[in-house]
ModelCIF file with pLDDT and N, C-alpha, C, O atoms, coordinates in Angstrom:
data_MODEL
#
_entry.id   MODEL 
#
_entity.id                         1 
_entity.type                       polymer 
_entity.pdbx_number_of_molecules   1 
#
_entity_poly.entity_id                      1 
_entity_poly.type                           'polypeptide(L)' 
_entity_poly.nstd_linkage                   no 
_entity_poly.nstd_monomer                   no 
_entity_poly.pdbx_seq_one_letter_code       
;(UNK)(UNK)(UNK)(UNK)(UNK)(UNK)(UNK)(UNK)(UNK)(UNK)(UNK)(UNK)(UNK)(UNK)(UNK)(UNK)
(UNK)(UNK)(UNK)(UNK)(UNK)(UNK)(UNK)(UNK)(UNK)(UNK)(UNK)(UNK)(UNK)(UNK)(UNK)(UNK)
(UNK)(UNK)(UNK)(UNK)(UNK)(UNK)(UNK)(UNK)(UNK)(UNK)(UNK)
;
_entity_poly.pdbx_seq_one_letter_code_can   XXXXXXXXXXXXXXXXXXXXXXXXXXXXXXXXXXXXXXXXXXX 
_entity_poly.pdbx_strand_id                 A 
#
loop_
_entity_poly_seq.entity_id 
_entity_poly_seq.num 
_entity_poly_seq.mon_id 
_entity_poly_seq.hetero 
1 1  UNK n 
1 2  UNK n 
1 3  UNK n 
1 4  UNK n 
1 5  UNK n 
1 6  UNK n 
1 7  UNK n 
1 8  UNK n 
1 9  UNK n 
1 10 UNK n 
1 11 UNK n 
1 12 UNK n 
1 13 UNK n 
1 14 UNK n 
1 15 UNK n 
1 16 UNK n 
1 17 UNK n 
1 18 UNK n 
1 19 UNK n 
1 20 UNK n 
1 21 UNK n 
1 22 UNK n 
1 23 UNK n 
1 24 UNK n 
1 25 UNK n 
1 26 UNK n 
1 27 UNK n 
1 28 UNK n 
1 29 UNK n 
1 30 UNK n 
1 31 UNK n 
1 32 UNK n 
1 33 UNK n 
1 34 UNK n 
1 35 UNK n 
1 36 UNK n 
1 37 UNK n 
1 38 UNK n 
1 39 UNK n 
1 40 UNK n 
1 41 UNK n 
1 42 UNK n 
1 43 UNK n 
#
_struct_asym.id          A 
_struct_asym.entity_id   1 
#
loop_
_ma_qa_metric.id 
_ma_qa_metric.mode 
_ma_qa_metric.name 
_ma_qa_metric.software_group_id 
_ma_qa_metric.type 
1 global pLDDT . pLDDT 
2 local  pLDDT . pLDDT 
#
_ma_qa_metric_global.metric_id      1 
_ma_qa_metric_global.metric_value   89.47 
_ma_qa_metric_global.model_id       1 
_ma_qa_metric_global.ordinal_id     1 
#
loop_
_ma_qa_metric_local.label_asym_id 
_ma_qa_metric_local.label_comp_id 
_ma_qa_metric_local.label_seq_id 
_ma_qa_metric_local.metric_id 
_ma_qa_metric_local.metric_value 
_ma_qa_metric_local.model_id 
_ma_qa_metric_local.ordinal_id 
A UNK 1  2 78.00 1 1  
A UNK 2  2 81.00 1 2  
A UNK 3  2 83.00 1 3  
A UNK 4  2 84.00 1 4  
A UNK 5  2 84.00 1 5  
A UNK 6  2 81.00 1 6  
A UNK 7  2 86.00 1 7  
A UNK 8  2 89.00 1 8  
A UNK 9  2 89.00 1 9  
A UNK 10 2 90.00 1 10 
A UNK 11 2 92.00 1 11 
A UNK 12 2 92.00 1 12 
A UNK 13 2 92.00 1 13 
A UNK 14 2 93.00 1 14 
A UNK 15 2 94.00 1 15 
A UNK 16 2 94.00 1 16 
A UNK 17 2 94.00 1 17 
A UNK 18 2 94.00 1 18 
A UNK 19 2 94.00 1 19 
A UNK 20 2 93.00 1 20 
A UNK 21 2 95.00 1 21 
A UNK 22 2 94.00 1 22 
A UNK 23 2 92.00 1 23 
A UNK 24 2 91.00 1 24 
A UNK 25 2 88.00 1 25 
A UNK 26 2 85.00 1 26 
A UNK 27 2 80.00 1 27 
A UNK 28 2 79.00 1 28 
A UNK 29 2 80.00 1 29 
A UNK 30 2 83.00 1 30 
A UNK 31 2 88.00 1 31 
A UNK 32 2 90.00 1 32 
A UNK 33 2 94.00 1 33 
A UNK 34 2 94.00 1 34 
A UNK 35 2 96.00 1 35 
A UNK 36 2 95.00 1 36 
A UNK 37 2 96.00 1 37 
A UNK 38 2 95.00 1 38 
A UNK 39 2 94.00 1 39 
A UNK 40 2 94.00 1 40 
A UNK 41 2 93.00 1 41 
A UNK 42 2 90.00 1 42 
A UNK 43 2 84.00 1 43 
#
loop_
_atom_site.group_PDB 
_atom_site.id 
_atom_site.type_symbol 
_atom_site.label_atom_id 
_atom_site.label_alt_id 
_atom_site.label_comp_id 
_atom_site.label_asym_id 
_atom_site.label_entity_id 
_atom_site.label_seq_id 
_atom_site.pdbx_PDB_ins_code 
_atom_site.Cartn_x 
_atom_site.Cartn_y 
_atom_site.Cartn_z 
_atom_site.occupancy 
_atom_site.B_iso_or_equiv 
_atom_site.pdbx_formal_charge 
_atom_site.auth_seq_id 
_atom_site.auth_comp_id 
_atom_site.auth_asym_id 
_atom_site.auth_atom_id 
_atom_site.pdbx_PDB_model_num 
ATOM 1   N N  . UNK A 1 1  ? -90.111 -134.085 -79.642 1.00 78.00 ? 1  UNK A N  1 
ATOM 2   C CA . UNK A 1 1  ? -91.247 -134.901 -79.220 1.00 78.00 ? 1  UNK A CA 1 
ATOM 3   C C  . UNK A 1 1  ? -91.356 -136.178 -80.031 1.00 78.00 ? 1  UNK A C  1 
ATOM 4   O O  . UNK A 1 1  ? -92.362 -136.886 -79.997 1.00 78.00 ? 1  UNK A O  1 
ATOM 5   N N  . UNK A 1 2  ? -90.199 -136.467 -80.821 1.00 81.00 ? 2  UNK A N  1 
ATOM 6   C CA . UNK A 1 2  ? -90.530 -137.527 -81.906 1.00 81.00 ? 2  UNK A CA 1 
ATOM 7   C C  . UNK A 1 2  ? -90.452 -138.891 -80.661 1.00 81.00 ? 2  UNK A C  1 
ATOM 8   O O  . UNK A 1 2  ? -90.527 -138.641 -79.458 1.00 81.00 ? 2  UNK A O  1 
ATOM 9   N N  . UNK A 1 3  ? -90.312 -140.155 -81.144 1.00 83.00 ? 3  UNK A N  1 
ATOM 10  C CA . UNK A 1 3  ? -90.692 -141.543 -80.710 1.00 83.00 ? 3  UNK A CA 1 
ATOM 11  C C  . UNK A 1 3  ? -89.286 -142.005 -79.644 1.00 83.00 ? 3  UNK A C  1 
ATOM 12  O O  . UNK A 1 3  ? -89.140 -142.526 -78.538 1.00 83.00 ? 3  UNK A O  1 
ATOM 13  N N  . UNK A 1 4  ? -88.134 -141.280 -81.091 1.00 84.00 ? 4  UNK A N  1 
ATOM 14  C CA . UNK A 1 4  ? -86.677 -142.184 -80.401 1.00 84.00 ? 4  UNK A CA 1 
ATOM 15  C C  . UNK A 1 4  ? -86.149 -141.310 -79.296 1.00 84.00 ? 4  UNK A C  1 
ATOM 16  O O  . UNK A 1 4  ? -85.352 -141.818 -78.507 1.00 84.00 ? 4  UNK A O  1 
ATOM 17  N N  . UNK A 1 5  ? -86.671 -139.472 -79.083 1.00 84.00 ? 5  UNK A N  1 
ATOM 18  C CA . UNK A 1 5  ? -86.104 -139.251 -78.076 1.00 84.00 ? 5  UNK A CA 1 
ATOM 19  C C  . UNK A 1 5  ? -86.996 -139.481 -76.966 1.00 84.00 ? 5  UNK A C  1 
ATOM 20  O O  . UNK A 1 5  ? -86.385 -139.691 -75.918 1.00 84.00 ? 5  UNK A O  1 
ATOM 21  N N  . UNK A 1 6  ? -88.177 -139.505 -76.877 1.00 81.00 ? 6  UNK A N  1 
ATOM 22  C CA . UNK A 1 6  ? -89.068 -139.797 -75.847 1.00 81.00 ? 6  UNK A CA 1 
ATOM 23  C C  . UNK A 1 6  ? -88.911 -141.179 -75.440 1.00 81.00 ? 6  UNK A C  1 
ATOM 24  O O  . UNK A 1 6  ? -89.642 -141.389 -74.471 1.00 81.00 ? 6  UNK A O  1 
ATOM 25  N N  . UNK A 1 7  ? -88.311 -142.117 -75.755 1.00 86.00 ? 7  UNK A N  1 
ATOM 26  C CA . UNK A 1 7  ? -87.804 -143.473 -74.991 1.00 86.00 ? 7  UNK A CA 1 
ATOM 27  C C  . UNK A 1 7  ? -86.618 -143.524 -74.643 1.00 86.00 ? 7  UNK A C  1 
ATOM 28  O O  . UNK A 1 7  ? -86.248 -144.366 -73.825 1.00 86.00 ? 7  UNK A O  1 
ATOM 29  N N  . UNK A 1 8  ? -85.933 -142.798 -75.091 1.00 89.00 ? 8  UNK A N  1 
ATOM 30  C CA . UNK A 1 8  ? -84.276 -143.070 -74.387 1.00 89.00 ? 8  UNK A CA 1 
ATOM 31  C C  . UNK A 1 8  ? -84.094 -141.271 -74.069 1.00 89.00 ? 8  UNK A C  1 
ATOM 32  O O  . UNK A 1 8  ? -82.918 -141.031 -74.342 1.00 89.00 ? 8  UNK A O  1 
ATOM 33  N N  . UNK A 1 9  ? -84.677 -140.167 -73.683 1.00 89.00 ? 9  UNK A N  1 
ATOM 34  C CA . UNK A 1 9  ? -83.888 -139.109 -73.114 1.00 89.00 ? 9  UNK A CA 1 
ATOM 35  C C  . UNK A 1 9  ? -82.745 -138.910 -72.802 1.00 89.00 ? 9  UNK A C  1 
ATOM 36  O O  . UNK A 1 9  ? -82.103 -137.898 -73.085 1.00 89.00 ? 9  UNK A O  1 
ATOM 37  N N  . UNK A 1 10 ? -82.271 -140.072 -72.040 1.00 90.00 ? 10 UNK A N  1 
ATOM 38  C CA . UNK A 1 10 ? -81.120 -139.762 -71.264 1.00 90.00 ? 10 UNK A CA 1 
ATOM 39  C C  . UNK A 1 10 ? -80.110 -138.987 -71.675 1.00 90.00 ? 10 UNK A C  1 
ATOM 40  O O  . UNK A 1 10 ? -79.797 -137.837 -71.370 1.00 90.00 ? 10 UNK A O  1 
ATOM 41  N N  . UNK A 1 11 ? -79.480 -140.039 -72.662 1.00 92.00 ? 11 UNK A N  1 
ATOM 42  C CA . UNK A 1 11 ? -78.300 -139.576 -73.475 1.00 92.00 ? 11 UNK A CA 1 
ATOM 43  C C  . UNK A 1 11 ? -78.470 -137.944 -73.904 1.00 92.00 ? 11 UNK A C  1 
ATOM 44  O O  . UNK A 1 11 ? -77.434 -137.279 -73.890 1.00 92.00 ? 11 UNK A O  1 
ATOM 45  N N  . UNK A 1 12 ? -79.464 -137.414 -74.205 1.00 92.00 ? 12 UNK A N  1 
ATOM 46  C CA . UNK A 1 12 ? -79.487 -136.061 -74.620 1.00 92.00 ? 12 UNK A CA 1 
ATOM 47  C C  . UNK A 1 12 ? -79.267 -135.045 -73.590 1.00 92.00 ? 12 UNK A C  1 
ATOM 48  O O  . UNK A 1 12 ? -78.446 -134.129 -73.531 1.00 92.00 ? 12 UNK A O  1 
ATOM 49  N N  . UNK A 1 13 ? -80.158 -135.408 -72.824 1.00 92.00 ? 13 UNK A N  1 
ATOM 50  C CA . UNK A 1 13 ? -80.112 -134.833 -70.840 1.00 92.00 ? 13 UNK A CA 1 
ATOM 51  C C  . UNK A 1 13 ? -78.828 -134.544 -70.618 1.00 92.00 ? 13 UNK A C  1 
ATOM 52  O O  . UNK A 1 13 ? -78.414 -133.440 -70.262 1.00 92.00 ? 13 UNK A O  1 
ATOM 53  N N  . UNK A 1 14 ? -78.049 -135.696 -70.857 1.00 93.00 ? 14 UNK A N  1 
ATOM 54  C CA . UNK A 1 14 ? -76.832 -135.893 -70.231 1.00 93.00 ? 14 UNK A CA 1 
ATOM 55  C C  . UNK A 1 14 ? -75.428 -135.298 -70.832 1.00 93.00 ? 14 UNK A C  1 
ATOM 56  O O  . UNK A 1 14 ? -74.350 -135.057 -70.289 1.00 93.00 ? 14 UNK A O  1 
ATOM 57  N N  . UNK A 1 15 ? -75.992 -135.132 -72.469 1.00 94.00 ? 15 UNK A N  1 
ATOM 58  C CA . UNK A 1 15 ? -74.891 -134.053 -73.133 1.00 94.00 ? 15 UNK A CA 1 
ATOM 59  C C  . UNK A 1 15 ? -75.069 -132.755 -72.671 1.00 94.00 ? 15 UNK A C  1 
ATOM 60  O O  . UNK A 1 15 ? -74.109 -132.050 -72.359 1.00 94.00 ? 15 UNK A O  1 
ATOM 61  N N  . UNK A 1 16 ? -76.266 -132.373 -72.603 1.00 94.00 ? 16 UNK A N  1 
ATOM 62  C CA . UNK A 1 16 ? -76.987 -131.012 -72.356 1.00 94.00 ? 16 UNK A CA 1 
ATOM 63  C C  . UNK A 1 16 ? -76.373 -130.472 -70.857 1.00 94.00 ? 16 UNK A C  1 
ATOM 64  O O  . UNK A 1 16 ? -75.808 -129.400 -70.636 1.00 94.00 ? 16 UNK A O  1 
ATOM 65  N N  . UNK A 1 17 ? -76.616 -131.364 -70.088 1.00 94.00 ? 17 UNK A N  1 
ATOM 66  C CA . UNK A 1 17 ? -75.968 -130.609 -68.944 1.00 94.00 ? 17 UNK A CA 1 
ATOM 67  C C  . UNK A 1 17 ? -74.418 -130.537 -68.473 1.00 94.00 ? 17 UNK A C  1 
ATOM 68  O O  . UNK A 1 17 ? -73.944 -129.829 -67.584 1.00 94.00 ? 17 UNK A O  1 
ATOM 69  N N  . UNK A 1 18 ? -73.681 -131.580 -69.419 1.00 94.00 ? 18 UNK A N  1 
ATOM 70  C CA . UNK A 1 18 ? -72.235 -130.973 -70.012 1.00 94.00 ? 18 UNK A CA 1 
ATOM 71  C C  . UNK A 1 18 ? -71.800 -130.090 -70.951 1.00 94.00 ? 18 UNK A C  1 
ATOM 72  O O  . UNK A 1 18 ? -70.610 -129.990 -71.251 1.00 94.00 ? 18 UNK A O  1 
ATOM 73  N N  . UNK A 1 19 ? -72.666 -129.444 -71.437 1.00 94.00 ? 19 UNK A N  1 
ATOM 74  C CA . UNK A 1 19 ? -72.330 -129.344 -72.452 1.00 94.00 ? 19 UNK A CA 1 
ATOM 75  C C  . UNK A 1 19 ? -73.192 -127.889 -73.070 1.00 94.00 ? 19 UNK A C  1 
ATOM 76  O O  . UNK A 1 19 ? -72.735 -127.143 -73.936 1.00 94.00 ? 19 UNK A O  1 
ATOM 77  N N  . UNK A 1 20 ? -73.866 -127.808 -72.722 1.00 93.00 ? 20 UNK A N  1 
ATOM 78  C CA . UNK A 1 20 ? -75.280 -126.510 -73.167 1.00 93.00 ? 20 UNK A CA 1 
ATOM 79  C C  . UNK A 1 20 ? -76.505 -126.464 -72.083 1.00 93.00 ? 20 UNK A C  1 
ATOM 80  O O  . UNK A 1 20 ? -77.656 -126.481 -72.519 1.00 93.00 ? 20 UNK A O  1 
ATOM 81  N N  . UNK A 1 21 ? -76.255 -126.404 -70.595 1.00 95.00 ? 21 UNK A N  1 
ATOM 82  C CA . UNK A 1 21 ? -77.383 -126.640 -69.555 1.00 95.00 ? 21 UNK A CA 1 
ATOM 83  C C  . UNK A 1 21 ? -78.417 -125.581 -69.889 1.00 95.00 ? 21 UNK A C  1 
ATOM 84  O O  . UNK A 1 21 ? -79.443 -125.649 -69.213 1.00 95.00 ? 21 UNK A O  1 
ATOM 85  N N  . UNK A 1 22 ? -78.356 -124.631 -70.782 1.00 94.00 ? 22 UNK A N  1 
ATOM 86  C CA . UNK A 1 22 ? -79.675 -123.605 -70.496 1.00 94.00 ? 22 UNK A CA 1 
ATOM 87  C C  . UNK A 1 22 ? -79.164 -123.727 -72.005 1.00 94.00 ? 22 UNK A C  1 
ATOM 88  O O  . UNK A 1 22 ? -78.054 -123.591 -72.519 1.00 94.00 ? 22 UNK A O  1 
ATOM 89  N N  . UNK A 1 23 ? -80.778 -124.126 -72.642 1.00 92.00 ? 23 UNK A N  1 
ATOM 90  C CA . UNK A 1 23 ? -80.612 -125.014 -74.158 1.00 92.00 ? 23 UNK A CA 1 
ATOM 91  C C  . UNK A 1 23 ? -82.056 -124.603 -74.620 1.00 92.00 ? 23 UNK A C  1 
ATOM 92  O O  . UNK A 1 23 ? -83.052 -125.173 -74.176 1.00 92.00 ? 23 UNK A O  1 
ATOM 93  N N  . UNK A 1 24 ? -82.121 -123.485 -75.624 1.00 91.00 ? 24 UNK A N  1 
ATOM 94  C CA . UNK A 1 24 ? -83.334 -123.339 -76.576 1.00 91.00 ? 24 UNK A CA 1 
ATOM 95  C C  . UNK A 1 24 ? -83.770 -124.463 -77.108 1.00 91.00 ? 24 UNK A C  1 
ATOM 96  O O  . UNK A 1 24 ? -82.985 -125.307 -77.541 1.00 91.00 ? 24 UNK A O  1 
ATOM 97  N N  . UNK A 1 25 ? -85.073 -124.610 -77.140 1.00 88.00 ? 25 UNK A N  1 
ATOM 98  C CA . UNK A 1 25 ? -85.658 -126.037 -77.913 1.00 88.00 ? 25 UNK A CA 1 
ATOM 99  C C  . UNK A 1 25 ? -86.835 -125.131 -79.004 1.00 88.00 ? 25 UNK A C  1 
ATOM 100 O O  . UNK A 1 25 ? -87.809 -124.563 -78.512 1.00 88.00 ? 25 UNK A O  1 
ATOM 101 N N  . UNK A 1 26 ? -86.604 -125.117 -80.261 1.00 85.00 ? 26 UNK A N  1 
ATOM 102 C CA . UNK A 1 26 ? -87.369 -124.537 -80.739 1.00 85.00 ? 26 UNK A CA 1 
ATOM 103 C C  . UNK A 1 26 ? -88.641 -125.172 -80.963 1.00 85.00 ? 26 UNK A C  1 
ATOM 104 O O  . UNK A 1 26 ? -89.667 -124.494 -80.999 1.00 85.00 ? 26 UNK A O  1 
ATOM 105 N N  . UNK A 1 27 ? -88.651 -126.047 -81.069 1.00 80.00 ? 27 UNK A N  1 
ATOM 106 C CA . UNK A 1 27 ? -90.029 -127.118 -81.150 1.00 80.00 ? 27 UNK A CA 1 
ATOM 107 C C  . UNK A 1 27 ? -90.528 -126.633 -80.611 1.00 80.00 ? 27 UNK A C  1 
ATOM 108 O O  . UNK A 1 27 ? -91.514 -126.181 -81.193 1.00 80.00 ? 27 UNK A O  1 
ATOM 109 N N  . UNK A 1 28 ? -90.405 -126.192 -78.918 1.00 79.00 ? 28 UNK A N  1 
ATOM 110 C CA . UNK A 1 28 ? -91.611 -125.891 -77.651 1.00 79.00 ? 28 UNK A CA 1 
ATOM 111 C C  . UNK A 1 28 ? -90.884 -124.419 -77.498 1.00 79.00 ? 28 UNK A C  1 
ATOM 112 O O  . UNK A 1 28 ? -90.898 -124.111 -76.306 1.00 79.00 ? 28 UNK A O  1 
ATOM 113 N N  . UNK A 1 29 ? -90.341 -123.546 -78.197 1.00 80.00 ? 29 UNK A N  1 
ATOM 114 C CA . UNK A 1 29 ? -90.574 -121.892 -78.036 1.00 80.00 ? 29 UNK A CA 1 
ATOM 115 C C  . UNK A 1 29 ? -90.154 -121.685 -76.739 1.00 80.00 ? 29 UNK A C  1 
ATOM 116 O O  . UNK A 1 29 ? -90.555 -120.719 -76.090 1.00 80.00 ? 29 UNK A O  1 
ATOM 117 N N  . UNK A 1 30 ? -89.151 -122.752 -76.169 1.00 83.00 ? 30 UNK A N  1 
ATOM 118 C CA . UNK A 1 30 ? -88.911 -122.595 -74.925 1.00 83.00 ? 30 UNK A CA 1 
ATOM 119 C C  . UNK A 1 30 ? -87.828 -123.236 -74.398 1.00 83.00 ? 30 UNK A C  1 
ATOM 120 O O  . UNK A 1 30 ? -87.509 -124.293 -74.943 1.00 83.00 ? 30 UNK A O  1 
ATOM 121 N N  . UNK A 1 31 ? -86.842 -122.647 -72.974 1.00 88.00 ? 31 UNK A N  1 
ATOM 122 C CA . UNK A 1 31 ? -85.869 -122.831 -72.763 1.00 88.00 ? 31 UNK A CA 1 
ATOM 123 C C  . UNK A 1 31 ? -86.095 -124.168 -71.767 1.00 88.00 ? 31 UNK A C  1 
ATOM 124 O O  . UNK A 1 31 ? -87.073 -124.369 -71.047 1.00 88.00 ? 31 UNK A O  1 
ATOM 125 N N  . UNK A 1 32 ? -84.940 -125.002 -71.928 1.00 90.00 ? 32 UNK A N  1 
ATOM 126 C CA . UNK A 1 32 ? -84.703 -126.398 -70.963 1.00 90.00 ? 32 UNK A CA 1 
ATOM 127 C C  . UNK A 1 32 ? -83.136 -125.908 -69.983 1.00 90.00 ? 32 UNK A C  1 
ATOM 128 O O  . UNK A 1 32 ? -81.947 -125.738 -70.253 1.00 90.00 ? 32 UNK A O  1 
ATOM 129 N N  . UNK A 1 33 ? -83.791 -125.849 -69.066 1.00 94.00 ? 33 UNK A N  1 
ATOM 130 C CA . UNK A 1 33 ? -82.957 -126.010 -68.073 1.00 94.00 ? 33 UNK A CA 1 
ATOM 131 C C  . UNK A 1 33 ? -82.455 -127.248 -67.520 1.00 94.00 ? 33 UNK A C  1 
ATOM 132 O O  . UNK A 1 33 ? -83.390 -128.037 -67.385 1.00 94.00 ? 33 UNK A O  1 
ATOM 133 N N  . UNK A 1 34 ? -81.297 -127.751 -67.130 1.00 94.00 ? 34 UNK A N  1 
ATOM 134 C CA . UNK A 1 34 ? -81.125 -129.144 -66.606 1.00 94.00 ? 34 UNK A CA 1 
ATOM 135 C C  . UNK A 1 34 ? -79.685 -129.001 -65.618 1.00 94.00 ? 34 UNK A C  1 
ATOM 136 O O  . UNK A 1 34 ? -78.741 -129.789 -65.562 1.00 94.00 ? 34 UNK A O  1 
ATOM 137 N N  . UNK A 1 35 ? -79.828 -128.066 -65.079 1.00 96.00 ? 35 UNK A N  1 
ATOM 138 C CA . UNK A 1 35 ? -78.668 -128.211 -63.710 1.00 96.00 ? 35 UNK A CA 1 
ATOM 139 C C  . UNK A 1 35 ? -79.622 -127.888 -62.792 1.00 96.00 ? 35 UNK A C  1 
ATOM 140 O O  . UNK A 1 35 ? -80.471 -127.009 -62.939 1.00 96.00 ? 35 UNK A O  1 
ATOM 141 N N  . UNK A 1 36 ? -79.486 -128.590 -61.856 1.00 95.00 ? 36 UNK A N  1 
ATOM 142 C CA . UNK A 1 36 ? -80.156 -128.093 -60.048 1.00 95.00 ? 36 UNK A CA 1 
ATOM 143 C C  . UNK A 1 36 ? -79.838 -127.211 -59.697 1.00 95.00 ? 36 UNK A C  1 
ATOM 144 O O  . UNK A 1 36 ? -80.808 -126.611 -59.233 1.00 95.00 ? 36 UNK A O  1 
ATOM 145 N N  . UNK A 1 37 ? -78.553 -126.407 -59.566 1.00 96.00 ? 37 UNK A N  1 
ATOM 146 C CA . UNK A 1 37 ? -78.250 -125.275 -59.145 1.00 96.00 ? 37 UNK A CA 1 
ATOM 147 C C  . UNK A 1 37 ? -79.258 -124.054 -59.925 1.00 96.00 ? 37 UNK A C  1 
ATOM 148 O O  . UNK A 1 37 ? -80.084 -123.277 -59.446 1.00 96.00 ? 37 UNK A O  1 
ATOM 149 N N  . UNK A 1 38 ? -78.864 -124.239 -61.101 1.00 95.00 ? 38 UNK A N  1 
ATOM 150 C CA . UNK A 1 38 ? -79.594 -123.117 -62.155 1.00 95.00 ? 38 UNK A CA 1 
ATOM 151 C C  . UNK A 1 38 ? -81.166 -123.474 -62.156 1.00 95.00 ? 38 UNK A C  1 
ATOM 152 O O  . UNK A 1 38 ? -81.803 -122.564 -62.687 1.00 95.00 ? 38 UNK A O  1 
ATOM 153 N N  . UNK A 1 39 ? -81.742 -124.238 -61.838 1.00 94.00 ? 39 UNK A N  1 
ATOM 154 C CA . UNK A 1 39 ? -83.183 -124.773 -61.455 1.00 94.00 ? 39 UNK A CA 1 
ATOM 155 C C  . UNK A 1 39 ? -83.578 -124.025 -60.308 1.00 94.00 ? 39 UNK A C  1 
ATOM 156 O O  . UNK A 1 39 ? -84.444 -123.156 -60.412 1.00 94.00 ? 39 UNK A O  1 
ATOM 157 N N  . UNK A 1 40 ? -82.956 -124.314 -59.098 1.00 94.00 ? 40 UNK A N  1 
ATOM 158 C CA . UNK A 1 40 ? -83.178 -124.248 -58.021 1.00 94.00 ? 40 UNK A CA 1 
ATOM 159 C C  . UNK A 1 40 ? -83.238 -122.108 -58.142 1.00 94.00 ? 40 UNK A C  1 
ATOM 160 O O  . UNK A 1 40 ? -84.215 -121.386 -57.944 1.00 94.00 ? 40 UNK A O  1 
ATOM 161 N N  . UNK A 1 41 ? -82.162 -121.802 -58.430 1.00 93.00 ? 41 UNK A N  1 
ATOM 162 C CA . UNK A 1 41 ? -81.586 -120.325 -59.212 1.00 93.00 ? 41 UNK A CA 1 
ATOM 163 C C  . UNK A 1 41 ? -83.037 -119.858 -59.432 1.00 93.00 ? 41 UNK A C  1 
ATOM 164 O O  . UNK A 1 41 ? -83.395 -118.901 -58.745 1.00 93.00 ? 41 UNK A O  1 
ATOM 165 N N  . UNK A 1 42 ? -84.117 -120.513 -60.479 1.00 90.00 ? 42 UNK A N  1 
ATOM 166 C CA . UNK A 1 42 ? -84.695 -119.434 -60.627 1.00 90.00 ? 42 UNK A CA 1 
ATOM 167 C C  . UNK A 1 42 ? -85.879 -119.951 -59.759 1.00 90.00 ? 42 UNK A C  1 
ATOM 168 O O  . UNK A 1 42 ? -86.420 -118.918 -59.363 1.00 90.00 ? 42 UNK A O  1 
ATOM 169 N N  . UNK A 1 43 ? -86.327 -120.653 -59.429 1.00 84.00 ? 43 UNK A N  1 
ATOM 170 C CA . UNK A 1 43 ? -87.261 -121.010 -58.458 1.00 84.00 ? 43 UNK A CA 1 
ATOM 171 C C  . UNK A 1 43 ? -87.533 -119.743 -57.359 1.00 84.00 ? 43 UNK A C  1 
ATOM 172 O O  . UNK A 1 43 ? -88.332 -119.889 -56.434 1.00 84.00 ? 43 UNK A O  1 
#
């Protein structure tokens, strides 16, 4: 939640879903999903 990732996301988004798409964030005690398929999956 700090300053520099809340203005540029992208770049992180964009490793994450190459790279680790279902990604613990311990800050928020909670999992980030970022593929559509696996989104859509648990919907």
């Amino acid at each position: 939640l700090d300053e520099q990732y809340l203005s540029d996301p992208y770049p992180t988004l964009s490793w994450l879903r190459e790279n680790e798409p279902v990604h613990w964030v311990p800050e928020f005690e909670a999992w980030i999903v970022t593929l559509y398929d696996d989104v859509r999956m648990l919907f």
